[in-house]
PDB file of N, CA and C in Angstrom:
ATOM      1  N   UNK A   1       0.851  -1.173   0.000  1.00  0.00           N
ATOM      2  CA  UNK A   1       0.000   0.000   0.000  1.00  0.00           C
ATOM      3  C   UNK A   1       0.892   1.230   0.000  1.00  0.00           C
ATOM      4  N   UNK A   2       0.425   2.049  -0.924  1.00  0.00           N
ATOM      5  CA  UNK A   2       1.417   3.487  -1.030  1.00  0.00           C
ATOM      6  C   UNK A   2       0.697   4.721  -0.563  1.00  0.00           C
ATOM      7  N   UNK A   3       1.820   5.200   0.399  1.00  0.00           N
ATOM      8  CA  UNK A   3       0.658   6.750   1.203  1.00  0.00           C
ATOM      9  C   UNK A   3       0.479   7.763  -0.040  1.00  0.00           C
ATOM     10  N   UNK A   4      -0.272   8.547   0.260  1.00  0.00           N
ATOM     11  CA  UNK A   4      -0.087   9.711  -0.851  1.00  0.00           C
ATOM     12  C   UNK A   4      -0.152  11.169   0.063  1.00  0.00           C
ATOM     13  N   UNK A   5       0.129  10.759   1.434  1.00  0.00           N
ATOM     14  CA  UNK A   5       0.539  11.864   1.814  1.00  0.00           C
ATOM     15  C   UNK A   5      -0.436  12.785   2.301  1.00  0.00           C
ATOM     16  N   UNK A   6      -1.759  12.713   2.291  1.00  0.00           N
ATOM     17  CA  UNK A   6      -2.894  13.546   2.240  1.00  0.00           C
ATOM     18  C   UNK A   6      -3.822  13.082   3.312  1.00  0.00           C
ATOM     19  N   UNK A   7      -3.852  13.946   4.015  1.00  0.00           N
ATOM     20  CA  UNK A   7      -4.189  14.137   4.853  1.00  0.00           C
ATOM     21  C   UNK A   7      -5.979  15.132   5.478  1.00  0.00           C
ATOM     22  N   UNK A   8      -6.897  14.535   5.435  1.00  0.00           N
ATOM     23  CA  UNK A   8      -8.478  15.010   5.873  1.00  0.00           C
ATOM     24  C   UNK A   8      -8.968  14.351   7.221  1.00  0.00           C
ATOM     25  N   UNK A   9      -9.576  15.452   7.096  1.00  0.00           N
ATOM     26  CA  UNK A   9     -10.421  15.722   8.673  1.00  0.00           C
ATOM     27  C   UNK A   9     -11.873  15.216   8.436  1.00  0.00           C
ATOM     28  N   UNK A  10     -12.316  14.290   9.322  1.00  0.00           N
ATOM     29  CA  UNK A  10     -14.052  13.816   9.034  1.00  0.00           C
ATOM     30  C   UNK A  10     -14.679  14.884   9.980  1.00  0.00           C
ATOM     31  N   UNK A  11     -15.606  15.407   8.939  1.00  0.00           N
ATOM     32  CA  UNK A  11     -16.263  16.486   9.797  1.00  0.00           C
ATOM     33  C   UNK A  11     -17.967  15.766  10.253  1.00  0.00           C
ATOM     34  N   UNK A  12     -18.800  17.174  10.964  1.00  0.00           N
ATOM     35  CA  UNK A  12     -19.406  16.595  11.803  1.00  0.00           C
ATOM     36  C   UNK A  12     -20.853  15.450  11.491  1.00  0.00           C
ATOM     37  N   UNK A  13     -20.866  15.299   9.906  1.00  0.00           N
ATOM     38  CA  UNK A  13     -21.703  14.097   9.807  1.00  0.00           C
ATOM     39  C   UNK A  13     -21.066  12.598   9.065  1.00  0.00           C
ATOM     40  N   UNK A  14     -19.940  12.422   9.555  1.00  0.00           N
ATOM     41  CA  UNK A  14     -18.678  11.534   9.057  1.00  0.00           C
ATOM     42  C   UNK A  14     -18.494  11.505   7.890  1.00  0.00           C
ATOM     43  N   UNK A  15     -18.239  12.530   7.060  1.00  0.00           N
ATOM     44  CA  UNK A  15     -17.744  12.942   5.599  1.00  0.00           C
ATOM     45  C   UNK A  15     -16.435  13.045   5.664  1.00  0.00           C
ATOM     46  N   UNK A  16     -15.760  12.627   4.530  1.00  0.00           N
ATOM     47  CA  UNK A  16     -14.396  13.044   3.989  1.00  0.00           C
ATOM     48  C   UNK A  16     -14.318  13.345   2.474  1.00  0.00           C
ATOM     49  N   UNK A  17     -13.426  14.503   2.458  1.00  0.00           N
ATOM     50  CA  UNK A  17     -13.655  14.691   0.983  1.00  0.00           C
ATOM     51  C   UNK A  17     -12.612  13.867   0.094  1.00  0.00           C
ATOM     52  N   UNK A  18     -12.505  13.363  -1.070  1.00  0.00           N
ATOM     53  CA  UNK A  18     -11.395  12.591  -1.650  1.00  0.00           C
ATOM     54  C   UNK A  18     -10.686  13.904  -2.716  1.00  0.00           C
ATOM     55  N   UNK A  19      -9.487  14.490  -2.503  1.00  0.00           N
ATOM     56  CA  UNK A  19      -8.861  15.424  -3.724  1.00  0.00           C
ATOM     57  C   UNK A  19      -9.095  15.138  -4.678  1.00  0.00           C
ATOM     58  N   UNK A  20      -9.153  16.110  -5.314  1.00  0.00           N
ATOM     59  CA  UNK A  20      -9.321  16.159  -7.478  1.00  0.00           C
ATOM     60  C   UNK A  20      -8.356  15.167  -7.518  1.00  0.00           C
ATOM     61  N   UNK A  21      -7.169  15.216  -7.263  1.00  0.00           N
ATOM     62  CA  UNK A  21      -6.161  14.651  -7.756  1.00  0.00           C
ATOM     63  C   UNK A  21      -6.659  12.738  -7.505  1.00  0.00           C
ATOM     64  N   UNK A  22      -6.944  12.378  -6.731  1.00  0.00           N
ATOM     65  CA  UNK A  22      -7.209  11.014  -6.308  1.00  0.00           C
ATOM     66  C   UNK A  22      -8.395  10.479  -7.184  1.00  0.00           C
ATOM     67  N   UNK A  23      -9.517  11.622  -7.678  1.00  0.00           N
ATOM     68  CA  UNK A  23     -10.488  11.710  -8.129  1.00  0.00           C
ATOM     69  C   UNK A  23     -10.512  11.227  -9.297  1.00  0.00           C
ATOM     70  N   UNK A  24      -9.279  12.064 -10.063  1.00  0.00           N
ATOM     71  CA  UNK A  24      -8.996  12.267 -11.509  1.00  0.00           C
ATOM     72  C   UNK A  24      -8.369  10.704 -12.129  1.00  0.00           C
ATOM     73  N   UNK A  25      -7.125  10.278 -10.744  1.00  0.00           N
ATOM     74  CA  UNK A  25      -6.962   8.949 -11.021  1.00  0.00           C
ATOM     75  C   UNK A  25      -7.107   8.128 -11.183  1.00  0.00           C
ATOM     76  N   UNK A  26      -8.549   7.870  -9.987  1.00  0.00           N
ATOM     77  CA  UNK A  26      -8.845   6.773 -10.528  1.00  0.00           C
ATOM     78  C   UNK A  26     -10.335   7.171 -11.106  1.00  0.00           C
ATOM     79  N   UNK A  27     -10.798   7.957 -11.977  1.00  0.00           N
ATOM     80  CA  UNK A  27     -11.814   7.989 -12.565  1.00  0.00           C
ATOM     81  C   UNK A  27     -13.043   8.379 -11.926  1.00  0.00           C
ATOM     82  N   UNK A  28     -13.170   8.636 -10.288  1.00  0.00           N
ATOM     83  CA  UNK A  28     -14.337   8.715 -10.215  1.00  0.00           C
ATOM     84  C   UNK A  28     -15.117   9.789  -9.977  1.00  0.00           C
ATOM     85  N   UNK A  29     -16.496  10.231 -10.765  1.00  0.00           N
ATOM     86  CA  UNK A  29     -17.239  10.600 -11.131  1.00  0.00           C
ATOM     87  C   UNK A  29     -18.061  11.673 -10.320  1.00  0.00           C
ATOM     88  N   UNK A  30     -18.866  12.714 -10.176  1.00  0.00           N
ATOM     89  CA  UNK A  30     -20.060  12.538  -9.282  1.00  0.00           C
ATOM     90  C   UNK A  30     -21.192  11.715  -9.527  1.00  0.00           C
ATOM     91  N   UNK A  31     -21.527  10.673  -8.327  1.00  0.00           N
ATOM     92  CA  UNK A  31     -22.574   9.770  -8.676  1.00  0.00           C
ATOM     93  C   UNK A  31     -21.927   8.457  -8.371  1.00  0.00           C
ATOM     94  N   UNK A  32     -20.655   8.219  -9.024  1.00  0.00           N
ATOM     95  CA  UNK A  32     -20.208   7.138  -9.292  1.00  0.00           C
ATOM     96  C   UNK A  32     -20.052   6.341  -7.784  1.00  0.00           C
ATOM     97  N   UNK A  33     -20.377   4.992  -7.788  1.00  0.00           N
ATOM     98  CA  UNK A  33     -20.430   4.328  -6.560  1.00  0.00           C
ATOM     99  C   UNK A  33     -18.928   3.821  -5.973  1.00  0.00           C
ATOM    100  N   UNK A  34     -19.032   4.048  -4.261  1.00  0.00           N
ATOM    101  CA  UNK A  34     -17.511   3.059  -4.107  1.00  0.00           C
ATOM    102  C   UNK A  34     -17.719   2.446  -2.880  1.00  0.00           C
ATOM    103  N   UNK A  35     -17.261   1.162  -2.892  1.00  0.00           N
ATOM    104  CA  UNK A  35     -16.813   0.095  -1.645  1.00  0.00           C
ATOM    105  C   UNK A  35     -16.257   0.703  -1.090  1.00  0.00           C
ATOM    106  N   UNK A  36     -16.646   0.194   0.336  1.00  0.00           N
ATOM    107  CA  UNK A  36     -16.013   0.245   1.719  1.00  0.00           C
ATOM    108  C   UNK A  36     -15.401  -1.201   2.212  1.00  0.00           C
ATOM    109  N   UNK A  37     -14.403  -1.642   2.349  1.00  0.00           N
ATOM    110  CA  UNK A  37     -13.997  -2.399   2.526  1.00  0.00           C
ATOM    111  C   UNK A  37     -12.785  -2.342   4.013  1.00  0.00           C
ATOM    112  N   UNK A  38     -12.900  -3.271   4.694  1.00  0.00           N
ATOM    113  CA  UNK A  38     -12.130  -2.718   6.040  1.00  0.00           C
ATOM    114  C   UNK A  38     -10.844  -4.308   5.921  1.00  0.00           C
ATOM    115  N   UNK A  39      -9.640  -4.121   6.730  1.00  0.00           N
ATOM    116  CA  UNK A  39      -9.063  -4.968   6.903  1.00  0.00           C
ATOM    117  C   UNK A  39      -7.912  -4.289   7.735  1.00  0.00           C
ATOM    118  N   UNK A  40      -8.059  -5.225   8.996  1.00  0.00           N
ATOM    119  CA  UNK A  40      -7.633  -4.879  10.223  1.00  0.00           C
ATOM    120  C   UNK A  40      -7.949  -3.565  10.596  1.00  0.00           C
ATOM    121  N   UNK A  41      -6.935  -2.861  10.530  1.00  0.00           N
ATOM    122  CA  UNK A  41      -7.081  -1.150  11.079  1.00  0.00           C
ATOM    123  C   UNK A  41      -7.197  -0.442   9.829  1.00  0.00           C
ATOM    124  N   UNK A  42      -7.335  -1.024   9.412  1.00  0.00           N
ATOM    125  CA  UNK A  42      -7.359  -0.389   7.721  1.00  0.00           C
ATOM    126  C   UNK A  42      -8.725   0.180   7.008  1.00  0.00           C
ATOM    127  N   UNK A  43      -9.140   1.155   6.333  1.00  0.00           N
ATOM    128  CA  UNK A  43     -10.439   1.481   5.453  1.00  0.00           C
ATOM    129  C   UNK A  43      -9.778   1.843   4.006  1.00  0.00           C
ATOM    130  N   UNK A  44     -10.340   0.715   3.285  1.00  0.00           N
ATOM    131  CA  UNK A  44     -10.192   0.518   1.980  1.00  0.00           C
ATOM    132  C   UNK A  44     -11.605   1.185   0.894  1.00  0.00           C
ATOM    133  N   UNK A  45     -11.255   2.168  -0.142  1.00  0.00           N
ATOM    134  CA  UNK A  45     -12.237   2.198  -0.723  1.00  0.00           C
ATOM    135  C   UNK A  45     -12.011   1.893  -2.064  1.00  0.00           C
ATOM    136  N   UNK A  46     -12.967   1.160  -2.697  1.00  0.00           N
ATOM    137  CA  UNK A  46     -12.891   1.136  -4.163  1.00  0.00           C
ATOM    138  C   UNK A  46     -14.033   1.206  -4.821  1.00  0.00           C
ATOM    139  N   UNK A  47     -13.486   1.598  -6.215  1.00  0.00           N
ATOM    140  CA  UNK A  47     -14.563   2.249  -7.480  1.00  0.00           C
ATOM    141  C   UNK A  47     -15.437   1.007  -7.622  1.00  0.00           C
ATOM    142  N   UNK A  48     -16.563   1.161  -6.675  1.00  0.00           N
ATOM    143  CA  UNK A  48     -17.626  -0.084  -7.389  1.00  0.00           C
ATOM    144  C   UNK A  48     -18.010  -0.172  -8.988  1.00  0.00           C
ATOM    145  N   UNK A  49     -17.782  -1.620  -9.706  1.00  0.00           N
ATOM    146  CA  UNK A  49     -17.998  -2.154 -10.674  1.00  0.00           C
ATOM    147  C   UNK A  49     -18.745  -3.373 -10.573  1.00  0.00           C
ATOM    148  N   UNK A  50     -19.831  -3.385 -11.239  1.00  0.00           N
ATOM    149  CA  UNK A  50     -20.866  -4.083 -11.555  1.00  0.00           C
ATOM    150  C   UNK A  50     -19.874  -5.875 -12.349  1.00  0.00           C
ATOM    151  N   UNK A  51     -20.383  -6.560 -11.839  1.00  0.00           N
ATOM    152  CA  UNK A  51     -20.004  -8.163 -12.282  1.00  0.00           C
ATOM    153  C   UNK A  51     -20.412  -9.091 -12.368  1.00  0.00           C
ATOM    154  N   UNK A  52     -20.542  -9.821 -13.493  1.00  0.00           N
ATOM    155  CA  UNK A  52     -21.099 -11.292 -13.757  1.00  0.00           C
ATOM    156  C   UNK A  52     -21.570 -12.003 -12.388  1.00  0.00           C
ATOM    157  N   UNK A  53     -22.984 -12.568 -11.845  1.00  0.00           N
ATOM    158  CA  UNK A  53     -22.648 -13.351 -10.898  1.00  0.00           C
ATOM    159  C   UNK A  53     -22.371 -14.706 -11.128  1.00  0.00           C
ATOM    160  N   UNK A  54     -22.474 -14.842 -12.370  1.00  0.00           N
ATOM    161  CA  UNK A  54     -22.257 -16.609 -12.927  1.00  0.00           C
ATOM    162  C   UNK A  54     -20.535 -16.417 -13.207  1.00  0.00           C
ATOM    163  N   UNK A  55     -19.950 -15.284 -13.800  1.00  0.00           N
ATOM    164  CA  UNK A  55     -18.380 -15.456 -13.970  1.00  0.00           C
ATOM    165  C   UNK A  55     -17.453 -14.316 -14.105  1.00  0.00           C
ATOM    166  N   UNK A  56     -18.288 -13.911 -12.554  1.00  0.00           N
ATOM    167  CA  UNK A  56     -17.260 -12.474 -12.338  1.00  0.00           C
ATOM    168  C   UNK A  56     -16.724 -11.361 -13.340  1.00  0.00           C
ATOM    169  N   UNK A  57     -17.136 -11.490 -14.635  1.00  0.00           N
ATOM    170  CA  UNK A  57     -17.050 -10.506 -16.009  1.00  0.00           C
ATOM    171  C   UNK A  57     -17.383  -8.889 -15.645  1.00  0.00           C
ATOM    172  N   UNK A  58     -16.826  -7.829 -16.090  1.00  0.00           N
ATOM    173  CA  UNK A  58     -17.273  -6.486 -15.833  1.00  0.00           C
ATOM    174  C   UNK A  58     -17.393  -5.701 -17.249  1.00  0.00           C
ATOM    175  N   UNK A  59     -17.454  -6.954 -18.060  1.00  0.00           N
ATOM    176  CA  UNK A  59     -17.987  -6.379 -19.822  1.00  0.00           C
ATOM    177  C   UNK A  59     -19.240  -6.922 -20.096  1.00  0.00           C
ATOM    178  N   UNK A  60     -19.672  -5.715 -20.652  1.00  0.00           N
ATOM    179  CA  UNK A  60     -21.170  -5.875 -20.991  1.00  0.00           C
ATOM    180  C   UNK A  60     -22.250  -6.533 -19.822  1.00  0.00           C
ATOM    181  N   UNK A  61     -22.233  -6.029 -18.831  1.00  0.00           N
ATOM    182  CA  UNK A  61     -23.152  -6.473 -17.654  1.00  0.00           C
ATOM    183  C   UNK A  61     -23.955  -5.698 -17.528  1.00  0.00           C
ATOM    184  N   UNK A  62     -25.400  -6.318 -17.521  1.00  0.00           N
ATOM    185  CA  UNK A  62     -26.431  -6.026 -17.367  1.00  0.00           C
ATOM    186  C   UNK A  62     -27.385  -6.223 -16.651  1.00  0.00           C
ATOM    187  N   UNK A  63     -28.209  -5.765 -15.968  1.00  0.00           N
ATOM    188  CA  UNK A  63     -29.354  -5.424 -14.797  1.00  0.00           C
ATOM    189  C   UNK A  63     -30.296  -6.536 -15.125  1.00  0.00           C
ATOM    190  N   UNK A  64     -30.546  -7.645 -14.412  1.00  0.00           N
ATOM    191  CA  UNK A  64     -31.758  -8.340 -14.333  1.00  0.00           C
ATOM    192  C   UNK A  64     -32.552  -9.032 -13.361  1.00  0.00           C
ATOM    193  N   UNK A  65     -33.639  -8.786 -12.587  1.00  0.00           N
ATOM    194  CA  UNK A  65     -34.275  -8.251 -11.626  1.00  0.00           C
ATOM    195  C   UNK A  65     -32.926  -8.482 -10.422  1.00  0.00           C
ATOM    196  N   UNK A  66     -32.611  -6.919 -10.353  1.00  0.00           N
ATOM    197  CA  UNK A  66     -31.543  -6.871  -9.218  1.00  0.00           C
ATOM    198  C   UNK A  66     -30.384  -7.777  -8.987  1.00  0.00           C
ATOM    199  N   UNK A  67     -30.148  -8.156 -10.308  1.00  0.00           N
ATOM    200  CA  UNK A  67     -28.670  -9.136 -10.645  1.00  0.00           C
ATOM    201  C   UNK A  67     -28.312  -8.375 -11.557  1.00  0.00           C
ATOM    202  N   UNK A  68     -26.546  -8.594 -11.689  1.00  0.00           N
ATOM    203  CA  UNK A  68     -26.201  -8.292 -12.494  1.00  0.00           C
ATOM    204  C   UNK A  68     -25.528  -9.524 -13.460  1.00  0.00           C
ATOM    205  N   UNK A  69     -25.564  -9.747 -14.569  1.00  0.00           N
ATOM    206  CA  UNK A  69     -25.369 -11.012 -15.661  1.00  0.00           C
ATOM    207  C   UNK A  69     -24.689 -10.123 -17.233  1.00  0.00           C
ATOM    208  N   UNK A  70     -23.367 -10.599 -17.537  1.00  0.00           N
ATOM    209  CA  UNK A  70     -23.294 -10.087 -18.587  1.00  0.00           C
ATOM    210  C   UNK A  70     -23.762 -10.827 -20.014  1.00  0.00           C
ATOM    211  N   UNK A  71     -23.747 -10.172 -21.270  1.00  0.00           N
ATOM    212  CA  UNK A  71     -23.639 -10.684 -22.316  1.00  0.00           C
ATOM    213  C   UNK A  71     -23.637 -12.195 -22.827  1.00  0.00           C
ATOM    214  N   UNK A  72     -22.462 -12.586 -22.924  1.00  0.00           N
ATOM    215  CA  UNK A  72     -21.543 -14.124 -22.546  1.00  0.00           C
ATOM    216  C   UNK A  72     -22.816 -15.001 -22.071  1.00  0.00           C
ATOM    217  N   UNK A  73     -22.889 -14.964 -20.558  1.00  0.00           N
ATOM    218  CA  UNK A  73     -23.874 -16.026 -19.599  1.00  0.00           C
ATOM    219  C   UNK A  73     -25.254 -15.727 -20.159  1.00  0.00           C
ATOM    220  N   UNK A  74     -25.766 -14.241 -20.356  1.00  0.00           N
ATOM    221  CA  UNK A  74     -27.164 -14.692 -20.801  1.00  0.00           C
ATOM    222  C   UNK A  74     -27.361 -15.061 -21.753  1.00  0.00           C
ATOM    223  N   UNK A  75     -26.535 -14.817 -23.404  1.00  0.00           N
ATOM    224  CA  UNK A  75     -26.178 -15.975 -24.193  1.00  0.00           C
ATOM    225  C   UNK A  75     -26.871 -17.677 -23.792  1.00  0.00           C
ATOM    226  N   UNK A  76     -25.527 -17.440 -23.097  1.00  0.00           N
ATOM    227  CA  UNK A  76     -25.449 -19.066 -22.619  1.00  0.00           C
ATOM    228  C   UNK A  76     -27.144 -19.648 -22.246  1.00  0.00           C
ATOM    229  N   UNK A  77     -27.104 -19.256 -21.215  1.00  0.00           N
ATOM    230  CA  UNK A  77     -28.927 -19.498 -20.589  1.00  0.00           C
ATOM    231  C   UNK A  77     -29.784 -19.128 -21.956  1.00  0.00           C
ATOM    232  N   UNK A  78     -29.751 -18.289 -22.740  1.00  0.00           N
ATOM    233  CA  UNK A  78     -31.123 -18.368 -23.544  1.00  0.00           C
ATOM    234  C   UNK A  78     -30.572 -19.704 -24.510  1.00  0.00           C
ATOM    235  N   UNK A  79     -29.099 -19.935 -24.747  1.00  0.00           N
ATOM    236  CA  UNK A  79     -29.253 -21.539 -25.417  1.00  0.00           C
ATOM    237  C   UNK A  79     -28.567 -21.007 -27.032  1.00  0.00           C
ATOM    238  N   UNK A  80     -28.121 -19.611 -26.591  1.00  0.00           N
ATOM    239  CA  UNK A  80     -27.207 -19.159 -28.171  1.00  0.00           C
ATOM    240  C   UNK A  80     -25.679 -19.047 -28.490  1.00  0.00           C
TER     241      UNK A  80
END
């Protein structure tokens, strides 16, 4: 894990802001969703991406009742 040195204050409704610069890197958006992920003393966040639940894929995935399934697998299941 690499520091970047930067340093924020959680203010009084547990917000932190993430810099342009961190923003710009890794792509994210206003709107755009991110994981919270913890390990040990640690808070991990990452750019949520949508994935196959039949084979973990993050191309061409698509919404079906509150799953996500790409391309490929629903192929497969309709039998093409």
């Amino acid at each position: 894990m690499k520091s970047t040195g930067i340093v924020r204050k959680v203010d009084g409704l547990g917000r932190i802001v993430l810099p342009i610069e961190l923003r710009r890197t890794y792509e994210l958006k206003i709107g755009d969703a991110v994981e919270i992920y913890t390990d040990d003393d640690k808070i991990i966040l990452k750019k949520f991406q949508r994935t196959c639940i039949f084979c973990g894929s993050s191309e061409q995935v698509v919404e079906y009742k509150d799953r996500s399934i790409c391309a490929d697998c629903l192929n497969d299941i309709k039998g093409k």
